[in-house]
Protein backbone atom coordinates (compact mmCIF):
# COMPACT_ATOMS: atom_id res chain seq x y z
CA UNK A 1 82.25 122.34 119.27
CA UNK A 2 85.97 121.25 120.69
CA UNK A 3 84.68 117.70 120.71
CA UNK A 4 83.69 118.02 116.72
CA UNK A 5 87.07 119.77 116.61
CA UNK A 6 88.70 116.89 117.70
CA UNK A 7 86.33 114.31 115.73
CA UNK A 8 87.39 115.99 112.63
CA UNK A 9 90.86 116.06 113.46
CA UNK A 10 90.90 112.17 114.52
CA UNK A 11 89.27 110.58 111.19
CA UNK A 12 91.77 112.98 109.08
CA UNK A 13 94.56 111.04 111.33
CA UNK A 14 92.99 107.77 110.26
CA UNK A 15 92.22 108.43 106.99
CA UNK A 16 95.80 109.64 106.25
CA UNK A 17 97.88 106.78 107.78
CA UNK A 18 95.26 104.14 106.38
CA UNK A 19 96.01 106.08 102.83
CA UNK A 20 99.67 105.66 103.32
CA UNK A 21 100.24 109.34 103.31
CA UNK A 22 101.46 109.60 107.09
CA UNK A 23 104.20 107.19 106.48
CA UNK A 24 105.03 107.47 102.74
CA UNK A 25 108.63 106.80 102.34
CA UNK A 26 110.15 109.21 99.62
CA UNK A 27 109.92 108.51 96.19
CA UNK A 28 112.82 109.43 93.34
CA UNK A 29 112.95 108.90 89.66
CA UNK A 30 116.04 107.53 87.83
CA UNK A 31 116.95 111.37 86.99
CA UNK A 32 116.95 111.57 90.72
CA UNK A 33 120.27 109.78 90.51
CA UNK A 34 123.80 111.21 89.64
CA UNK A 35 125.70 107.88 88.59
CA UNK A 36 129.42 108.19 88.32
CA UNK A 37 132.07 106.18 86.83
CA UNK A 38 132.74 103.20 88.59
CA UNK A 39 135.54 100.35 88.56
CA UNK A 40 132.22 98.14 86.85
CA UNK A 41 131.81 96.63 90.50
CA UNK A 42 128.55 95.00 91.77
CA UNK A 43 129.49 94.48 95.22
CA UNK A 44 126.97 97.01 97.64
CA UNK A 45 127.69 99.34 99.10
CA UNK A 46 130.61 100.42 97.15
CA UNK A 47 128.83 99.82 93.94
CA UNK A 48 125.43 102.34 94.86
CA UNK A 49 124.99 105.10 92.57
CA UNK A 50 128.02 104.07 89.51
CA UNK A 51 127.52 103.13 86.01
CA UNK A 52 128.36 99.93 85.32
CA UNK A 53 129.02 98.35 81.75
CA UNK A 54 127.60 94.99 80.90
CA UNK A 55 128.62 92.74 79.11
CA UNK A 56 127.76 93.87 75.66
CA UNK A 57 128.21 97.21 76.64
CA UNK A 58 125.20 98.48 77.72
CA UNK A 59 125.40 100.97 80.68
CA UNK A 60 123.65 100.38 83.55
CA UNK A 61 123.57 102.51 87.02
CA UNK A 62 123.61 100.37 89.93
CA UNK A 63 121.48 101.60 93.47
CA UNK A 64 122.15 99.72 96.73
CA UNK A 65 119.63 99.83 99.58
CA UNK A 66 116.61 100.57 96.88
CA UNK A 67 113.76 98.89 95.38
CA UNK A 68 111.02 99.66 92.49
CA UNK A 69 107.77 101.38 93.42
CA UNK A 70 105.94 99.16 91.09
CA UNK A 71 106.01 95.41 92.81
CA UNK A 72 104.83 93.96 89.97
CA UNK A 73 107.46 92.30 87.62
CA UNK A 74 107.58 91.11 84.33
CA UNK A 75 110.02 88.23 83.88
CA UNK A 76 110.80 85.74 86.41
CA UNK A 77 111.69 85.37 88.56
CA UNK A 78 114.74 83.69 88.89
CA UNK A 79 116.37 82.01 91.23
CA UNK A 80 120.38 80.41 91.50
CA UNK A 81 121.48 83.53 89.75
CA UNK A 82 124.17 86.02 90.28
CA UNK A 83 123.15 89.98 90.06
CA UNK A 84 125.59 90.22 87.25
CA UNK A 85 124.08 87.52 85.05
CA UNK A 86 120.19 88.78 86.37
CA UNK A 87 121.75 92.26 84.92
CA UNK A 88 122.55 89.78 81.34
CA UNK A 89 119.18 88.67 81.09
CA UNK A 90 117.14 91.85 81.75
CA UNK A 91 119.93 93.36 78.63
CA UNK A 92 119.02 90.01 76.33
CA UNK A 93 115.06 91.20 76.64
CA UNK A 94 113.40 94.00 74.87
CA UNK A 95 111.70 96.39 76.67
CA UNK A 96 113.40 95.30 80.24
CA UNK A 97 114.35 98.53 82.06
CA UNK A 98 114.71 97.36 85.66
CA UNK A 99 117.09 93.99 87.09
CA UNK A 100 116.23 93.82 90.45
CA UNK A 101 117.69 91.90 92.67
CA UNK A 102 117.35 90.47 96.40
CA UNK A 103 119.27 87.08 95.96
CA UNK A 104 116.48 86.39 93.49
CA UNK A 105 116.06 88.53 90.32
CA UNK A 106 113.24 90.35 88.96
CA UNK A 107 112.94 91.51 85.85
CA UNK A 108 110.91 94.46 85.19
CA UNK A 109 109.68 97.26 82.38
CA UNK A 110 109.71 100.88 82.48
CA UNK A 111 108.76 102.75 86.03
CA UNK A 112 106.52 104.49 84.29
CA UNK A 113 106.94 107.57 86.38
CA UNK A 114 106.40 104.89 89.52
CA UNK A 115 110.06 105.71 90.87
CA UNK A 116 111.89 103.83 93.54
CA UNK A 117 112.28 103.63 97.58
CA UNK A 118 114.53 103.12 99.68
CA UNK A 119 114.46 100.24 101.57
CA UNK A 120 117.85 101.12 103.52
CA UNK A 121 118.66 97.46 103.00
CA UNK A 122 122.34 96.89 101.47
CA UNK A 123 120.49 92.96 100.05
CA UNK A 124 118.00 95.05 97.98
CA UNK A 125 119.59 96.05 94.69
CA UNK A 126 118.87 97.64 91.49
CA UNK A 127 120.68 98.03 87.93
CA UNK A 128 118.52 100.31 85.84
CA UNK A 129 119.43 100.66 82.10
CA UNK A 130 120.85 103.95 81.04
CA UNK A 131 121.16 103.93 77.51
């Protein structure tokens, strides 16, 4: 009986870290978030969790150290570009949510509920659309 015990307990070990479950890193939604007014810097880490204004005046709040659930991306991506001008093109495109941005920028839709990690990497940064 204790070595069924201990059968049953072992494959439930397996079966959750195989699953991801055992080492799920935590997932929050943009409403997560409590962006305040910034100085409209990009620089990280100063520039995690502020609004910033683009351009043409869309607001965006800017996370530092954080990535997209969803790796899949829509547009791009693109290399040679700045995070303030990847921030320009995800604004020029409808339905782009999501500039994402590691030295090379993705462009992505909604989340979808998908959410975002942290990947407690300063390189790794984000500029979701508010409004």
């Amino acid at each position: 009986m204790a070595r069924s015990n201990y059968l049953i307990t072992l494959l439930v070990g397996i079966l959750l870290f195989v699953t991801g479950f055992a080492s799920a890193k935590p997932v929050k939604h943009v409403y997560d978030f409590n962006f305040k007014a910034g100085n409209n810097r990009l620089d990280c880490p100063a520039a995690g969790q502020t609004k910033y204004v683009g351009p043409y005046g869309g607001q965006w709040g800017i996370l530092c150290g954080w990535d997209t659930k969803m790796t899949s991306y829509h547009w791009g991506p693109i290399s040679g570009i700045s995070f303030e001008q990847c921030i320009l093109e995800c604004g020029k495109l409808d339905g782009c949510k999501v500039a994402a941005y590691t030295g090379t920028c993705y462009l992505k839709q909604d989340q979808k509920g998908k959410g975002f990690v942290p990947k407690n990497n300063n390189s790794f940064r984000l500029a979701l659309k508010l409004n």
